[in-house]
Protein backbone atom coordinates (compact mmCIF):
# COMPACT_ATOMS: atom_id res chain seq x y z
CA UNK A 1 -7.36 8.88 19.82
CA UNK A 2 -8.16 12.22 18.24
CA UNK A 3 -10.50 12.92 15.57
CA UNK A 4 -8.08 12.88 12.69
CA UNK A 5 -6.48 9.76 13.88
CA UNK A 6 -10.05 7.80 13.81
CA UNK A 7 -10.87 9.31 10.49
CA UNK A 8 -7.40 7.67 9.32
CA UNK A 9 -7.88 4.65 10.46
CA UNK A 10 -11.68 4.30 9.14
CA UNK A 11 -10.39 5.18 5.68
CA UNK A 12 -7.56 2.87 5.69
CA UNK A 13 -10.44 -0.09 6.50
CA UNK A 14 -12.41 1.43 3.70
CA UNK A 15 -10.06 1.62 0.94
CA UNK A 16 -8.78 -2.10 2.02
CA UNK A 17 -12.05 -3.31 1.83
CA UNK A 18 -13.27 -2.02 -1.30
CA UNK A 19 -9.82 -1.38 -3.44
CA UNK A 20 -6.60 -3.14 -1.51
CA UNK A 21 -8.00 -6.71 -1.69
CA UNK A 22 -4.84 -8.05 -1.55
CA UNK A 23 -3.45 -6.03 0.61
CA UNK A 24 -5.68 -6.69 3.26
CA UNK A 25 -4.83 -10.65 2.62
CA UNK A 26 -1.38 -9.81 2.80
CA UNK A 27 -1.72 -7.93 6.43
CA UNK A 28 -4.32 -10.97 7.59
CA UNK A 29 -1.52 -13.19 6.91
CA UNK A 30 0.64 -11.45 8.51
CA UNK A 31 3.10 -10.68 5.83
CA UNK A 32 2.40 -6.85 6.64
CA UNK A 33 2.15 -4.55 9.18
CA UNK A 34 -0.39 -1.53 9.76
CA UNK A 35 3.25 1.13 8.94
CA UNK A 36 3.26 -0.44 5.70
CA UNK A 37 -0.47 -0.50 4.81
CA UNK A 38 -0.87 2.20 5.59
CA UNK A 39 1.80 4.02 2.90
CA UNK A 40 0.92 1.62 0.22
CA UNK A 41 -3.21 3.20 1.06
CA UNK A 42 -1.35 6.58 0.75
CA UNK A 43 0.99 5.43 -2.78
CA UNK A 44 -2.23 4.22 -4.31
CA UNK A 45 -5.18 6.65 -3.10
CA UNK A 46 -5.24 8.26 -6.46
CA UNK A 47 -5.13 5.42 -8.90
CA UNK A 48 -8.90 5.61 -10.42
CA UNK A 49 -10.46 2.39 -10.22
CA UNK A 50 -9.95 0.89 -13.20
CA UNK A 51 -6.44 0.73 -12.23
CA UNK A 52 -6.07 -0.26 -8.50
CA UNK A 53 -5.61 -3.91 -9.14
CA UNK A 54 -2.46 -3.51 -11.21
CA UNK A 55 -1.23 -0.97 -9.08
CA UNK A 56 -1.56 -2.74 -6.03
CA UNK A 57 -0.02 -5.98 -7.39
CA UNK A 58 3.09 -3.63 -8.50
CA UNK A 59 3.97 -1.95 -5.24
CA UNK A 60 2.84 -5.80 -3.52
CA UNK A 61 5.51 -7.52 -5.77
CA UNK A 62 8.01 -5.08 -4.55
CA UNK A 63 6.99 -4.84 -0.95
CA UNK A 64 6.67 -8.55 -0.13
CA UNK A 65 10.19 -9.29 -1.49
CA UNK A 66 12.07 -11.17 1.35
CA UNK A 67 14.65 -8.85 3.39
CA UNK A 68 18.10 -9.55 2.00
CA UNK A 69 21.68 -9.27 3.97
CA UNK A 70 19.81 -8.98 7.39
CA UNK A 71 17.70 -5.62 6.49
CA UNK A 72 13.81 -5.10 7.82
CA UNK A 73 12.97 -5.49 4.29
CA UNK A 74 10.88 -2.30 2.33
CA UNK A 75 11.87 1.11 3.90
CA UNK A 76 9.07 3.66 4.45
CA UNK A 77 11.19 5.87 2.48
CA UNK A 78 11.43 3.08 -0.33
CA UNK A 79 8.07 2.78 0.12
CA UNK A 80 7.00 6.26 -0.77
CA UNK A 81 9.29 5.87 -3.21
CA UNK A 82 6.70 3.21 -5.21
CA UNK A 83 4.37 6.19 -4.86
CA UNK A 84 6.00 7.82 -7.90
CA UNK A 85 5.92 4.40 -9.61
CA UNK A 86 2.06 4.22 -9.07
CA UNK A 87 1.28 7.41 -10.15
CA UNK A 88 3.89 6.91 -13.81
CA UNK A 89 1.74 3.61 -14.41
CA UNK A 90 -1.43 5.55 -13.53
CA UNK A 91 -0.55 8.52 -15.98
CA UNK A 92 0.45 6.42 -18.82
CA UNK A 93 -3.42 5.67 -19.65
């Protein structure tokens, strides 16, 4: 593993140890995979602080919504899709 790589991956632990709480529960549990925390750690990497927790329980409610008709459930593309939902719901304050 290259530099950048490592550097990724130590900032994902970061930012789900100090702002993705339940995030972080959600992947211990199983419910998510590394792919998906890892875009939801890129939608919210802006949201200031005082925000994170709502933000993250947004893009959580629509992420850990059961697959329907057979799908894989949340799309990466879907996914970064949230990311414009995050930042309306960050701008509005």
């Amino acid at each position: 593993m290259g530099r950048a790589g490592a550097g990724k991956l130590i900032g994902l632990g970061i930012a789900l140890k100090t702002r993705l709480h339940r995030t972080r529960a959600a992947m211990a549990q199983g419910e998510l995979d590394l792919y998906r925390v890892g875009l939801i750690e890129s939608a919210t990497a802006n949201v200031s602080d005082e925000l994170i927790g709502e933000a993250e329980r947004l893009v959580l409610e629509q992420v850990l919504v059961p697959a329907v008709g057979g799908g894989t459930g949340l799309t990466g593309r879907r996914l970064r899709e949230l990311a414009c939902l995050v930042c309306r719901h960050d701008s509005r304050t």
